[in-house]
PDB file of N, CA and C in Angstrom:
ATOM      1  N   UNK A   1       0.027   9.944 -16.995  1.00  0.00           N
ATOM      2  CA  UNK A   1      -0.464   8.678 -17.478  1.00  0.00           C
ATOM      3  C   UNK A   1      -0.799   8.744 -18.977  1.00  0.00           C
ATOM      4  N   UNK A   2      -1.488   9.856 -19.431  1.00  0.00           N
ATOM      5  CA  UNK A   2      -2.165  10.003 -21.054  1.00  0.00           C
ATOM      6  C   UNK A   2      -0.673   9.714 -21.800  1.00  0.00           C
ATOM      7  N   UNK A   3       0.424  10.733 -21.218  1.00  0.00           N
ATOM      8  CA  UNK A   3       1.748  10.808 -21.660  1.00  0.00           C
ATOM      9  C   UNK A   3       2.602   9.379 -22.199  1.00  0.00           C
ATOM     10  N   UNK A   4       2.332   8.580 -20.570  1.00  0.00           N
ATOM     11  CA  UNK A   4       2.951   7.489 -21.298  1.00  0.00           C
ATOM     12  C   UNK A   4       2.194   6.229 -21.983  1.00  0.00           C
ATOM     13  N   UNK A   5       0.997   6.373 -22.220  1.00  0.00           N
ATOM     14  CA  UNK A   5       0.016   6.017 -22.994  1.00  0.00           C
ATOM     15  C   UNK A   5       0.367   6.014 -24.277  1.00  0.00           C
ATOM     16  N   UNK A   6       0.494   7.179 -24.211  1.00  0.00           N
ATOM     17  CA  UNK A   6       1.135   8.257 -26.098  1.00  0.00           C
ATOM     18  C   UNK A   6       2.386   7.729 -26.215  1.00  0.00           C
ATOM     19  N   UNK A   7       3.196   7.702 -25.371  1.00  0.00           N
ATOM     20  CA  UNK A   7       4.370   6.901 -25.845  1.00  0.00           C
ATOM     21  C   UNK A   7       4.466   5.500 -25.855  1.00  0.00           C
ATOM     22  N   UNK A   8       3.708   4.836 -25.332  1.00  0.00           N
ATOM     23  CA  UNK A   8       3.732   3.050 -25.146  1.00  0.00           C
ATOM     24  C   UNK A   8       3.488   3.229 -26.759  1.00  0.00           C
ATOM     25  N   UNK A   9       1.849   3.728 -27.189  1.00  0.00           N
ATOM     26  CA  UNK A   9       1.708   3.467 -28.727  1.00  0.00           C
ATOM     27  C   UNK A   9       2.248   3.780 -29.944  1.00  0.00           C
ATOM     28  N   UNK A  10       3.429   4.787 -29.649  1.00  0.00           N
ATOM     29  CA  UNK A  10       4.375   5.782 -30.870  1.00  0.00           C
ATOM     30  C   UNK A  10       5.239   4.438 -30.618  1.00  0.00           C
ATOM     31  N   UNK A  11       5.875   4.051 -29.498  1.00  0.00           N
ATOM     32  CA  UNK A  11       7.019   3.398 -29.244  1.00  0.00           C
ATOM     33  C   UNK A  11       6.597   1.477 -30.512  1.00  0.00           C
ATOM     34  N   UNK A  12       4.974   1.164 -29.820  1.00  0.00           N
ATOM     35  CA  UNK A  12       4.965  -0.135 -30.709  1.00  0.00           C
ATOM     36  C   UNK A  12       4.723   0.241 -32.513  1.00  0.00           C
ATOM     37  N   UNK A  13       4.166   1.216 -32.366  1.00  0.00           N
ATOM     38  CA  UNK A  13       4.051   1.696 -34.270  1.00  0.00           C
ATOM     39  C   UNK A  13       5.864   1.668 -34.353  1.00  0.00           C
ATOM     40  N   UNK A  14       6.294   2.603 -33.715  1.00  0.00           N
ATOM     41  CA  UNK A  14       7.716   2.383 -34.577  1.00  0.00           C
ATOM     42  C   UNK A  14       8.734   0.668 -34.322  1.00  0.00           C
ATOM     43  N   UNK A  15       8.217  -0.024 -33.620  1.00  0.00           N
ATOM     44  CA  UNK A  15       8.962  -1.495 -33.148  1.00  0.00           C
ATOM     45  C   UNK A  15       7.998  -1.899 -34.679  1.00  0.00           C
ATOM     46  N   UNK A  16       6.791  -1.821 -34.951  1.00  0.00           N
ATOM     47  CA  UNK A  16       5.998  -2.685 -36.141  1.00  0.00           C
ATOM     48  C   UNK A  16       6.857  -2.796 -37.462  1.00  0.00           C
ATOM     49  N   UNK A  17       7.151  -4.595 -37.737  1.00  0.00           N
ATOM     50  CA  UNK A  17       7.915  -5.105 -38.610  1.00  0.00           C
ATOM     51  C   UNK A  17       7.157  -5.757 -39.672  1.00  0.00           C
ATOM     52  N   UNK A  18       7.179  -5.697 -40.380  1.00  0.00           N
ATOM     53  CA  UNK A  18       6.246  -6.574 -41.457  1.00  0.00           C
ATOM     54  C   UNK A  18       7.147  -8.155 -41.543  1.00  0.00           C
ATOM     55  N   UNK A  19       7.989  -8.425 -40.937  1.00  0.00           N
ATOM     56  CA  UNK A  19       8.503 -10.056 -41.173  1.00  0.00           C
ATOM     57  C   UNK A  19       6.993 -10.634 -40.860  1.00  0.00           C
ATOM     58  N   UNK A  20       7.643 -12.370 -41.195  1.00  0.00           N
ATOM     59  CA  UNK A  20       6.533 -13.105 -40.665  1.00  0.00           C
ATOM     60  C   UNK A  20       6.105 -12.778 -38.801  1.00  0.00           C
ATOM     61  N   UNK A  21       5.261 -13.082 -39.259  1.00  0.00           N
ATOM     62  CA  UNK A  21       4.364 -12.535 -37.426  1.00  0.00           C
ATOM     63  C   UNK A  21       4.323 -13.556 -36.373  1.00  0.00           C
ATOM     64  N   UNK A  22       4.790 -13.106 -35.219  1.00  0.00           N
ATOM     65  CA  UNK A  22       4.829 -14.184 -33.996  1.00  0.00           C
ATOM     66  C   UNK A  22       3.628 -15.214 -33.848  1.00  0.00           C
ATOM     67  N   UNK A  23       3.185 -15.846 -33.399  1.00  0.00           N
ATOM     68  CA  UNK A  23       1.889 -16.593 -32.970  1.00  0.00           C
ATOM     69  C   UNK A  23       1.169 -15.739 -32.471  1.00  0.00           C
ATOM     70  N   UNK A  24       1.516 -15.278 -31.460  1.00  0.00           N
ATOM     71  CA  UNK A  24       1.342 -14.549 -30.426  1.00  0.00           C
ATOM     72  C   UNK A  24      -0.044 -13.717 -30.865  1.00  0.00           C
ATOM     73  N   UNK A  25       0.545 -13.122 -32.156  1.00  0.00           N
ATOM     74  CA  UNK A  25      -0.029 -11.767 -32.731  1.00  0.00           C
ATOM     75  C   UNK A  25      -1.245 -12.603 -33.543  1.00  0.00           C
ATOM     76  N   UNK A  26      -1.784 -13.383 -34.022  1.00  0.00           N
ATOM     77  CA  UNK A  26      -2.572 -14.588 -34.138  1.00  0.00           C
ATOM     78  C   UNK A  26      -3.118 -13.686 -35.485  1.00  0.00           C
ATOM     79  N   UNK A  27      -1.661 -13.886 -36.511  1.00  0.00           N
ATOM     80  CA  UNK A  27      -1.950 -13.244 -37.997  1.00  0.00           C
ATOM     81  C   UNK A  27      -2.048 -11.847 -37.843  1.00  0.00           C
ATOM     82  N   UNK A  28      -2.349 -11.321 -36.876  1.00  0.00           N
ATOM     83  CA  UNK A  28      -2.704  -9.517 -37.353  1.00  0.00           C
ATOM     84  C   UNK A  28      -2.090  -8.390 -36.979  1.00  0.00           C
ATOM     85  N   UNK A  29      -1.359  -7.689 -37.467  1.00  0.00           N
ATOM     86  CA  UNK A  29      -0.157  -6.650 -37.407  1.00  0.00           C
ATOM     87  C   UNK A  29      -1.056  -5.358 -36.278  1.00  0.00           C
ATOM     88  N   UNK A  30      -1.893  -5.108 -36.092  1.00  0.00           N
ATOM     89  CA  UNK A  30      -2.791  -4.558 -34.832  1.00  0.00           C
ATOM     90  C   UNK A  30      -2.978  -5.058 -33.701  1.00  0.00           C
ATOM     91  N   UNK A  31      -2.508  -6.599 -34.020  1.00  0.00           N
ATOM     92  CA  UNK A  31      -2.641  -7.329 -32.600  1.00  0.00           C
ATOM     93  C   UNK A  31      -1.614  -7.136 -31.707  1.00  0.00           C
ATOM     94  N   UNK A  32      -0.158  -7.491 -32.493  1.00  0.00           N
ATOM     95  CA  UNK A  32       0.971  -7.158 -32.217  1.00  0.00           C
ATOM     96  C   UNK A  32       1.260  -5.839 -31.736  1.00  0.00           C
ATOM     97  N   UNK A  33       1.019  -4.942 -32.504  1.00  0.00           N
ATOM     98  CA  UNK A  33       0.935  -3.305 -32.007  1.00  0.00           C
ATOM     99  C   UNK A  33       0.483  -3.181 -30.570  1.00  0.00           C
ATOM    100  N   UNK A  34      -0.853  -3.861 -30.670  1.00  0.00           N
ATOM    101  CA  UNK A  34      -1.136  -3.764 -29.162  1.00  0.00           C
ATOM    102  C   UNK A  34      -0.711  -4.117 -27.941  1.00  0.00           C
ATOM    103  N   UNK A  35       0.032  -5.587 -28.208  1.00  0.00           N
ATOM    104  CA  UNK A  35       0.516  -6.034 -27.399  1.00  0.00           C
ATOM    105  C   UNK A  35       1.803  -5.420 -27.216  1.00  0.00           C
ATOM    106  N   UNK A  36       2.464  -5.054 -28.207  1.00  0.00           N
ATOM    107  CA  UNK A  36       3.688  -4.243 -27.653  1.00  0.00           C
ATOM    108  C   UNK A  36       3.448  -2.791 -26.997  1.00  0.00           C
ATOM    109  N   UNK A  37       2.346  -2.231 -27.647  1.00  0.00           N
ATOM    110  CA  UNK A  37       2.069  -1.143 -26.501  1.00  0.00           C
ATOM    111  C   UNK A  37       1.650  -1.436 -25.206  1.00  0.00           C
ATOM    112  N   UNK A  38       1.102  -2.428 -24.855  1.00  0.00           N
ATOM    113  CA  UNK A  38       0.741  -3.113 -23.637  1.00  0.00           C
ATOM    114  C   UNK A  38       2.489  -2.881 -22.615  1.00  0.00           C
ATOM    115  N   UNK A  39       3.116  -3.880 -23.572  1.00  0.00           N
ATOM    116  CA  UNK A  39       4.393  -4.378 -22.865  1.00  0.00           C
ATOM    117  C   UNK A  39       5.298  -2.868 -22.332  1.00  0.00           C
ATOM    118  N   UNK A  40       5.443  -2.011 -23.631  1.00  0.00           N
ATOM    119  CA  UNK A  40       6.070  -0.725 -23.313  1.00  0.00           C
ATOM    120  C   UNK A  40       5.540  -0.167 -22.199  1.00  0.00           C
ATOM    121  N   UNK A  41       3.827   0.102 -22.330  1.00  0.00           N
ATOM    122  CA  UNK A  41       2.973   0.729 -20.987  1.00  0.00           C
ATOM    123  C   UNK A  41       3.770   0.404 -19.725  1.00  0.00           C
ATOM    124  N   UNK A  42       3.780  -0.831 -19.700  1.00  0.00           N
ATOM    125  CA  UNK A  42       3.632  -1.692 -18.191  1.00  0.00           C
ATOM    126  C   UNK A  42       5.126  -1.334 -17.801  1.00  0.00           C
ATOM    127  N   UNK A  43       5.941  -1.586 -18.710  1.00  0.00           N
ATOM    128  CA  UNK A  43       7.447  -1.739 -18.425  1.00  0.00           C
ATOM    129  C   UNK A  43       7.909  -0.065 -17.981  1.00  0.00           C
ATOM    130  N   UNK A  44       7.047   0.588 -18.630  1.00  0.00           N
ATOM    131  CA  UNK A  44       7.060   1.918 -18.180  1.00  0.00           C
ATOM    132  C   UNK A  44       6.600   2.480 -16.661  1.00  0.00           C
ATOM    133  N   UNK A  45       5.902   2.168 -16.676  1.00  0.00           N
ATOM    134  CA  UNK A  45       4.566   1.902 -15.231  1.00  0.00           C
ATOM    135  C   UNK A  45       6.123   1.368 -14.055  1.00  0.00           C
ATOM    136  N   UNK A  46       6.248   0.109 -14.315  1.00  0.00           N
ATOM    137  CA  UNK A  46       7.005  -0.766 -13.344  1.00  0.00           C
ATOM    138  C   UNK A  46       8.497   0.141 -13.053  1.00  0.00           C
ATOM    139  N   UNK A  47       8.838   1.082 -13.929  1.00  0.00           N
ATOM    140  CA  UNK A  47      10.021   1.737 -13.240  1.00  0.00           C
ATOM    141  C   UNK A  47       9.868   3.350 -13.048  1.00  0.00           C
ATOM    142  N   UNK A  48       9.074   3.999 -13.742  1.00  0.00           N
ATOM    143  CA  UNK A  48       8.490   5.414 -13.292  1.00  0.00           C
ATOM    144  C   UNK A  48       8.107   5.240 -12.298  1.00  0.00           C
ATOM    145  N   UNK A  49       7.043   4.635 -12.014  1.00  0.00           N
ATOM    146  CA  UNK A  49       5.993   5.016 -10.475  1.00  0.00           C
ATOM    147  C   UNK A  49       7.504   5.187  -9.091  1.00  0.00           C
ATOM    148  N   UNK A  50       8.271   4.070  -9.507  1.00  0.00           N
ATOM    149  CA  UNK A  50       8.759   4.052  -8.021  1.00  0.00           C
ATOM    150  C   UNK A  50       9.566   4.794  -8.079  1.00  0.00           C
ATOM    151  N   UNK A  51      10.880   5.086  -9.125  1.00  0.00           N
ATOM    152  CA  UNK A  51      11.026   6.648  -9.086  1.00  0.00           C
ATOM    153  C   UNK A  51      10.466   7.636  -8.818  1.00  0.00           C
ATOM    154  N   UNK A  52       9.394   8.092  -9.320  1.00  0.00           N
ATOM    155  CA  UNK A  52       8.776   9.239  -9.095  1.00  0.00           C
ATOM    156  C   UNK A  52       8.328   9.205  -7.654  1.00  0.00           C
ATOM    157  N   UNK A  53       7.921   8.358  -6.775  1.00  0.00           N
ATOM    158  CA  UNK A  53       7.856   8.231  -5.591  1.00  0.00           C
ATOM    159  C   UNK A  53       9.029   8.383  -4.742  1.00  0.00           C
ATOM    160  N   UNK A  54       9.788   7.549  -4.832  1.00  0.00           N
ATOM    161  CA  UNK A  54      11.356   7.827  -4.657  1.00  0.00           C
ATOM    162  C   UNK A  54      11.703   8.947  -4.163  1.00  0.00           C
ATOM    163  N   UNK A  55      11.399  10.174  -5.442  1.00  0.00           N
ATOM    164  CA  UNK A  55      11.637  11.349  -5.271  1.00  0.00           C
ATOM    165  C   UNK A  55      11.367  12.223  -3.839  1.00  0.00           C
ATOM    166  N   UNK A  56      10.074  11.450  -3.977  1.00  0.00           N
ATOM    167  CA  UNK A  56       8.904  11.930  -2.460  1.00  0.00           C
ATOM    168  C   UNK A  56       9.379  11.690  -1.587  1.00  0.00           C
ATOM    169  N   UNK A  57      10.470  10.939  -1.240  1.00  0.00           N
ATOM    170  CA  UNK A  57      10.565  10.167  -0.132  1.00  0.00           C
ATOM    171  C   UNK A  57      10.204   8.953   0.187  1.00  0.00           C
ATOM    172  N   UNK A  58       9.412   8.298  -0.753  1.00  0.00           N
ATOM    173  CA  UNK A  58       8.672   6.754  -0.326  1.00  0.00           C
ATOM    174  C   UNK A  58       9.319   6.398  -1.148  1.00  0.00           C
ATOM    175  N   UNK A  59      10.064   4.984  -0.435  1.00  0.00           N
ATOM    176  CA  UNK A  59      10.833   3.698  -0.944  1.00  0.00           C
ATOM    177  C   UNK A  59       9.641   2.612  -1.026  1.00  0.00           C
ATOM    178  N   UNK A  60       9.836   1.706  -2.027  1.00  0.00           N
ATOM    179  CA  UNK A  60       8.956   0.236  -2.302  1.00  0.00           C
ATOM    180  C   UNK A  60       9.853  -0.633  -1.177  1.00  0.00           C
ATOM    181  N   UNK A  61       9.016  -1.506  -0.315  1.00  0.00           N
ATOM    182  CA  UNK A  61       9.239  -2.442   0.244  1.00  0.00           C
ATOM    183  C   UNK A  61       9.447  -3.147  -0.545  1.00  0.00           C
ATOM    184  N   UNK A  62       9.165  -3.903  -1.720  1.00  0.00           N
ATOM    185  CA  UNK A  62       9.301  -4.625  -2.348  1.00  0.00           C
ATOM    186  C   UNK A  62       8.940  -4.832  -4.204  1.00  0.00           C
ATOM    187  N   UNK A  63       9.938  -5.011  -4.790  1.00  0.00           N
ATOM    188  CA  UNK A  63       9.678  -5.044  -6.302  1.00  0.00           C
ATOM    189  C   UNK A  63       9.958  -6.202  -6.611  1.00  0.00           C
ATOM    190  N   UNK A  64       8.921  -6.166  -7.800  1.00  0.00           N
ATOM    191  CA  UNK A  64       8.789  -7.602  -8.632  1.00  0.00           C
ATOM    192  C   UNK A  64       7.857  -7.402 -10.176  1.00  0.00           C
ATOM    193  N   UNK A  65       7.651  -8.436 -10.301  1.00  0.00           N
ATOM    194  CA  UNK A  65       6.959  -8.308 -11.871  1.00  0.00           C
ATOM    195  C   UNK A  65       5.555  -8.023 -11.770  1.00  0.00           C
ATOM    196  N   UNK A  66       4.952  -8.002 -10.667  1.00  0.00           N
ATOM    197  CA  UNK A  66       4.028  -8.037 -10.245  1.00  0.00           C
ATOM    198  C   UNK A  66       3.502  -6.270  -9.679  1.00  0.00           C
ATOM    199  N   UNK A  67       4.820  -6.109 -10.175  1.00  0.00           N
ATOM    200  CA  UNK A  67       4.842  -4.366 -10.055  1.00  0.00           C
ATOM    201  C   UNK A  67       5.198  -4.179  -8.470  1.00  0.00           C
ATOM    202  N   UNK A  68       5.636  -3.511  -7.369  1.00  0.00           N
ATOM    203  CA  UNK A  68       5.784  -2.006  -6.470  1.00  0.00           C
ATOM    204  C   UNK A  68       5.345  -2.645  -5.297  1.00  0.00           C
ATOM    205  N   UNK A  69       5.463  -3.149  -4.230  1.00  0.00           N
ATOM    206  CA  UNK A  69       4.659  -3.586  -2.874  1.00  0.00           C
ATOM    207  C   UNK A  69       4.984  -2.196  -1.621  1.00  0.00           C
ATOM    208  N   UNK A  70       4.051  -1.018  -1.406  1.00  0.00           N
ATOM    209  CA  UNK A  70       4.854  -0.143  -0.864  1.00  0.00           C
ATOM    210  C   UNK A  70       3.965  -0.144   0.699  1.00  0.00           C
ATOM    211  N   UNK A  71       4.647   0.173   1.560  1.00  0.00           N
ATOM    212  CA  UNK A  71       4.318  -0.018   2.942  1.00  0.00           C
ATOM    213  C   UNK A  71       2.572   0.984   3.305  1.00  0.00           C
ATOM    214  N   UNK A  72       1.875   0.269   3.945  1.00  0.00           N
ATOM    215  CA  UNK A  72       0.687   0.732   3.784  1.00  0.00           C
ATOM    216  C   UNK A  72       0.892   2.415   5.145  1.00  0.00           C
ATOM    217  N   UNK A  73      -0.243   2.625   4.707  1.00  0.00           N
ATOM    218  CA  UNK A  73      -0.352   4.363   5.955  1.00  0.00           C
ATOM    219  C   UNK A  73      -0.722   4.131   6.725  1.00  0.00           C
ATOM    220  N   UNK A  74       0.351   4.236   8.017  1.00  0.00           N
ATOM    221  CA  UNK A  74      -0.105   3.690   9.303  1.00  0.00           C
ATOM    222  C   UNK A  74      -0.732   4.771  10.282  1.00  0.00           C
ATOM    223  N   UNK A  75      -0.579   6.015   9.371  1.00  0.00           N
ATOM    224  CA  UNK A  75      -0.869   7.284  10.450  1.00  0.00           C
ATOM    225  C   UNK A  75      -2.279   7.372  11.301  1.00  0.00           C
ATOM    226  N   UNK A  76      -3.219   7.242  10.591  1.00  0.00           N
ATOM    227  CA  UNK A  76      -4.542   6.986  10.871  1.00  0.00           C
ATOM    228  C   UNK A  76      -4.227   5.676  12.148  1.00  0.00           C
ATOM    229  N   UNK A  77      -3.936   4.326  11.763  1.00  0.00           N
ATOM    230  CA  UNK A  77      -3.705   3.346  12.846  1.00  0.00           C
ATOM    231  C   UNK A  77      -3.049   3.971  13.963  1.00  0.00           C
ATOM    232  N   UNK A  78      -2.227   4.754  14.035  1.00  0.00           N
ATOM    233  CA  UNK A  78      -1.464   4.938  15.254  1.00  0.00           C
ATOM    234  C   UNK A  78      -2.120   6.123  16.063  1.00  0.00           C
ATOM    235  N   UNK A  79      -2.879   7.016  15.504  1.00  0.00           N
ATOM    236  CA  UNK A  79      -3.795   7.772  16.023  1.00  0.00           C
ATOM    237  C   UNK A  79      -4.752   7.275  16.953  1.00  0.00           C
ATOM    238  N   UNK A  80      -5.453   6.548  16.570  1.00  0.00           N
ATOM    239  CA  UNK A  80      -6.432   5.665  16.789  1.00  0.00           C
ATOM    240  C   UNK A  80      -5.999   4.630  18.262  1.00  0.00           C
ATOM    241  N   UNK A  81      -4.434   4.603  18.197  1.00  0.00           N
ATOM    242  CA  UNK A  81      -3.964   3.106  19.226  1.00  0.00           C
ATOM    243  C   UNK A  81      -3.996   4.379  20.065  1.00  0.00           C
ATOM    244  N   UNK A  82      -3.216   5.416  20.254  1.00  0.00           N
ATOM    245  CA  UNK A  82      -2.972   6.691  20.425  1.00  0.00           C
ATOM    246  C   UNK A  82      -4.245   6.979  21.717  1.00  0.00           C
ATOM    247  N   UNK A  83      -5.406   7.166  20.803  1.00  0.00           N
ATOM    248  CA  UNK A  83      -6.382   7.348  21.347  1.00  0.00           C
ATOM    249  C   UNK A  83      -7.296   6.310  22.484  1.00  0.00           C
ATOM    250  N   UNK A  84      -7.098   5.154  22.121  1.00  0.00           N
ATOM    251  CA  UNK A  84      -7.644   4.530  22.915  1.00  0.00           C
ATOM    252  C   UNK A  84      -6.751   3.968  23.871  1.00  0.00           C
ATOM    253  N   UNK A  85      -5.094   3.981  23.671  1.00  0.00           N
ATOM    254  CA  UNK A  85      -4.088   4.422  25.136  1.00  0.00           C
ATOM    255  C   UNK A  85      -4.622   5.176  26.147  1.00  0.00           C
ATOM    256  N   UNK A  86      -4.673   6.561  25.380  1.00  0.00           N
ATOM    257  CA  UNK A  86      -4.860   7.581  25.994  1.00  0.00           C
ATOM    258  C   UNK A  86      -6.279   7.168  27.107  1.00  0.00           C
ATOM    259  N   UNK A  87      -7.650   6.481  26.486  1.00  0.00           N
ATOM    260  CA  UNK A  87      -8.919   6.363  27.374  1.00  0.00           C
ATOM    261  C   UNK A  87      -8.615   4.821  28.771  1.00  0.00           C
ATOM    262  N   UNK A  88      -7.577   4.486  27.882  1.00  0.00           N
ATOM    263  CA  UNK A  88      -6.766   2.890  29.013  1.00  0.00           C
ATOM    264  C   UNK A  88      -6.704   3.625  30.452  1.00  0.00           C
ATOM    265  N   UNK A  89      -5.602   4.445  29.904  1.00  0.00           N
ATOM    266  CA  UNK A  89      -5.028   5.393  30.802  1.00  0.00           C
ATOM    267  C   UNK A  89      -5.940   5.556  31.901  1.00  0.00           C
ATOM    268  N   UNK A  90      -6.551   6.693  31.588  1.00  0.00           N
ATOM    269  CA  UNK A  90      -7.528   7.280  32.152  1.00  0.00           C
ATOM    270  C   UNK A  90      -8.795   6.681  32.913  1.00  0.00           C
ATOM    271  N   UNK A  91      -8.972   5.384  32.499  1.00  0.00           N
ATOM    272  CA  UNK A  91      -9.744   3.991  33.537  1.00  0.00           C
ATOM    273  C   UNK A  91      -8.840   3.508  34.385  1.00  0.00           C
ATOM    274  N   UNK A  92      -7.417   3.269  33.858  1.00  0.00           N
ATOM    275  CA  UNK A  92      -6.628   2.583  35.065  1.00  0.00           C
ATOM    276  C   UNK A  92      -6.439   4.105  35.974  1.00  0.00           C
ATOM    277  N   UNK A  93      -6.323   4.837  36.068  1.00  0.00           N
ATOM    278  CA  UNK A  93      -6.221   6.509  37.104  1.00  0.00           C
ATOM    279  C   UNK A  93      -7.807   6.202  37.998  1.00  0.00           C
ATOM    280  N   UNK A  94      -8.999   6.023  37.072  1.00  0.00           N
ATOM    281  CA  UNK A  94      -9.939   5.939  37.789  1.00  0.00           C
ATOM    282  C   UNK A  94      -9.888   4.759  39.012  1.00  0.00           C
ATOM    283  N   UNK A  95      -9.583   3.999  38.137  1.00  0.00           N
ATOM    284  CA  UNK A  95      -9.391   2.463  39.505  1.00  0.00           C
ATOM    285  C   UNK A  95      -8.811   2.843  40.188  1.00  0.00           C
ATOM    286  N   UNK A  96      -7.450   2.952  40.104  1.00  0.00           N
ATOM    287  CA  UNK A  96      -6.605   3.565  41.269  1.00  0.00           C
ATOM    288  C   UNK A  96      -7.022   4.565  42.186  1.00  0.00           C
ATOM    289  N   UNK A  97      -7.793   5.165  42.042  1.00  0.00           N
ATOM    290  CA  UNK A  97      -8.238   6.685  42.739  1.00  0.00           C
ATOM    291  C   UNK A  97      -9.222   5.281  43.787  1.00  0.00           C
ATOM    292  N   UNK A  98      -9.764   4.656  43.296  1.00  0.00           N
ATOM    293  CA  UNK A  98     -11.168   4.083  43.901  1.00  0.00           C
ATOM    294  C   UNK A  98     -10.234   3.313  44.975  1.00  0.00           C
ATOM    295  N   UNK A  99      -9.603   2.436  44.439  1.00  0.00           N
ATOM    296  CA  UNK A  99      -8.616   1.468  45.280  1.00  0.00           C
ATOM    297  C   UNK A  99      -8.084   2.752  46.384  1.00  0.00           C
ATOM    298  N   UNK A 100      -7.441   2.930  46.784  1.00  0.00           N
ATOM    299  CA  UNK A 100      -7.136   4.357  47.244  1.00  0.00           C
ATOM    300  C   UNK A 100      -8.274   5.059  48.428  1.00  0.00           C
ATOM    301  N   UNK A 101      -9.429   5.322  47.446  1.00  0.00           N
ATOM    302  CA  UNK A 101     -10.404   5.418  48.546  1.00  0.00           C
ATOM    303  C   UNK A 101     -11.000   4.530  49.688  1.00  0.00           C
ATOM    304  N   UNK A 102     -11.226   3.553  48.663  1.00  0.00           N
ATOM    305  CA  UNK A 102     -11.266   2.051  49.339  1.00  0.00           C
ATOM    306  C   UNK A 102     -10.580   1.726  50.504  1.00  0.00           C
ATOM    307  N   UNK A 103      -9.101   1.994  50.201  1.00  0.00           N
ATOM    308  CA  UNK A 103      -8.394   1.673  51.034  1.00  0.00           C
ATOM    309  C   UNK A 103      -8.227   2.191  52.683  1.00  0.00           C
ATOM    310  N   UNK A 104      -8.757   4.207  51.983  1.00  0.00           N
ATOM    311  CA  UNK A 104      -8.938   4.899  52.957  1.00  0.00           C
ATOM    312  C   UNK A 104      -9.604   4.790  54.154  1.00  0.00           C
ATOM    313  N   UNK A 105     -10.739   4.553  53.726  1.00  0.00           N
ATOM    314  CA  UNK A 105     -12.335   4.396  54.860  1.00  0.00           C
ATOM    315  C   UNK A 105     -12.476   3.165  54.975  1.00  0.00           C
ATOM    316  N   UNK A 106     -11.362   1.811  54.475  1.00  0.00           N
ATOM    317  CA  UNK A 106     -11.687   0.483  55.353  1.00  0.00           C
ATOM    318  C   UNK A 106     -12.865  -0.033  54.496  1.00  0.00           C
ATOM    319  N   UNK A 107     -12.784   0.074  53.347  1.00  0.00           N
ATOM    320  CA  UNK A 107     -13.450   0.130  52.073  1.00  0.00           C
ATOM    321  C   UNK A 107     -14.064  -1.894  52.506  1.00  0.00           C
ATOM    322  N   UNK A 108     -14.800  -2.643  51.920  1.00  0.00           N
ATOM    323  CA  UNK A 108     -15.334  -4.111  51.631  1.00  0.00           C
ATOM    324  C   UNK A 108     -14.312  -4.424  51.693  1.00  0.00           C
ATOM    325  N   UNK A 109     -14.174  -5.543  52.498  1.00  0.00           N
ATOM    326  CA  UNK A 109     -13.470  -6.958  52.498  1.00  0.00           C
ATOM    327  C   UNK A 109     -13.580  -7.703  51.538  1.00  0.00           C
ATOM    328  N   UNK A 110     -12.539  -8.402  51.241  1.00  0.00           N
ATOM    329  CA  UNK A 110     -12.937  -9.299  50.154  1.00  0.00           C
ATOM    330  C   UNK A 110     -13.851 -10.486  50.496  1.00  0.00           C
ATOM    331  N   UNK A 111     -13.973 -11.258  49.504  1.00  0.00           N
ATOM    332  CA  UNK A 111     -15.586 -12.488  50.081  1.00  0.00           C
ATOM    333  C   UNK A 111     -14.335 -13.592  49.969  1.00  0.00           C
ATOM    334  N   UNK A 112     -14.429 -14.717  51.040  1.00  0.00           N
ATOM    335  CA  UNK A 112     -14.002 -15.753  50.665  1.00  0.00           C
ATOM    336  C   UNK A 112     -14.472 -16.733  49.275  1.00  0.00           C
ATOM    337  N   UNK A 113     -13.215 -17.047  49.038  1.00  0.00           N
ATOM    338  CA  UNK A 113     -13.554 -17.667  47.471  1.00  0.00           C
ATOM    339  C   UNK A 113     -14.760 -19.407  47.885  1.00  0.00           C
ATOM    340  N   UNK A 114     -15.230 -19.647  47.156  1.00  0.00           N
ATOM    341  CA  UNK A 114     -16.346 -20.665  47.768  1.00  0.00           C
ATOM    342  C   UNK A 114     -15.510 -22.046  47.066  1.00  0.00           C
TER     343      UNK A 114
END
């Protein structure tokens, strides 16, 4: 990050023109600087990150100007569904065992519905 920091600001010092000055830059040749180091930063930002991820193995779901939309970590979530499958489970085994017993020894009748 410091890296391309250092280069966003080498990159707008060397773009700095002394012509007349955009609006933009509102008269001041530092304003401009900045804003073009801004622009270099970002434009830098918006195609490194997802390369360098890339590399990793993680693809962006989605790109835009708005920068990178990348699929959130579901590992933790699926652990978790995982786990409380797993305790489902293990209540529906209990019922069944009961039903079962129930069934054995002529367990309660049901009540007529009123």
């Amino acid at each position: 990050m410091p890296l391309a920091a250092a280069a966003a600001i080498a990159g707008a010092v060397a773009l700095h023109d002394t012509s007349p000055l955009p609006a933009v830059a509102l008269g001041s040749g530092l304003v401009l600087d900045a804003l073009q180091a801004l622009a270099i930063f970002y434009a830098f930002l918006l195609f490194f990150v997802p390369l360098v991820r890339a590399a990793r193995g993680e693809l962006p779901i989605e790109l835009s100007f708005r920068g990178a939309r990348w699929e959130a970590d579901q590992s933790g979530t699926v652990k978790r569904l995982e786990d409380r499958l797993s305790l489902l489970s293990d209540d529906v085994e209990t019922l069944a065992e009961s039903i079962r017993q129930m069934r054995a020894t002529g367990g309660p009748s049901p009540s007529p519905a009123p």
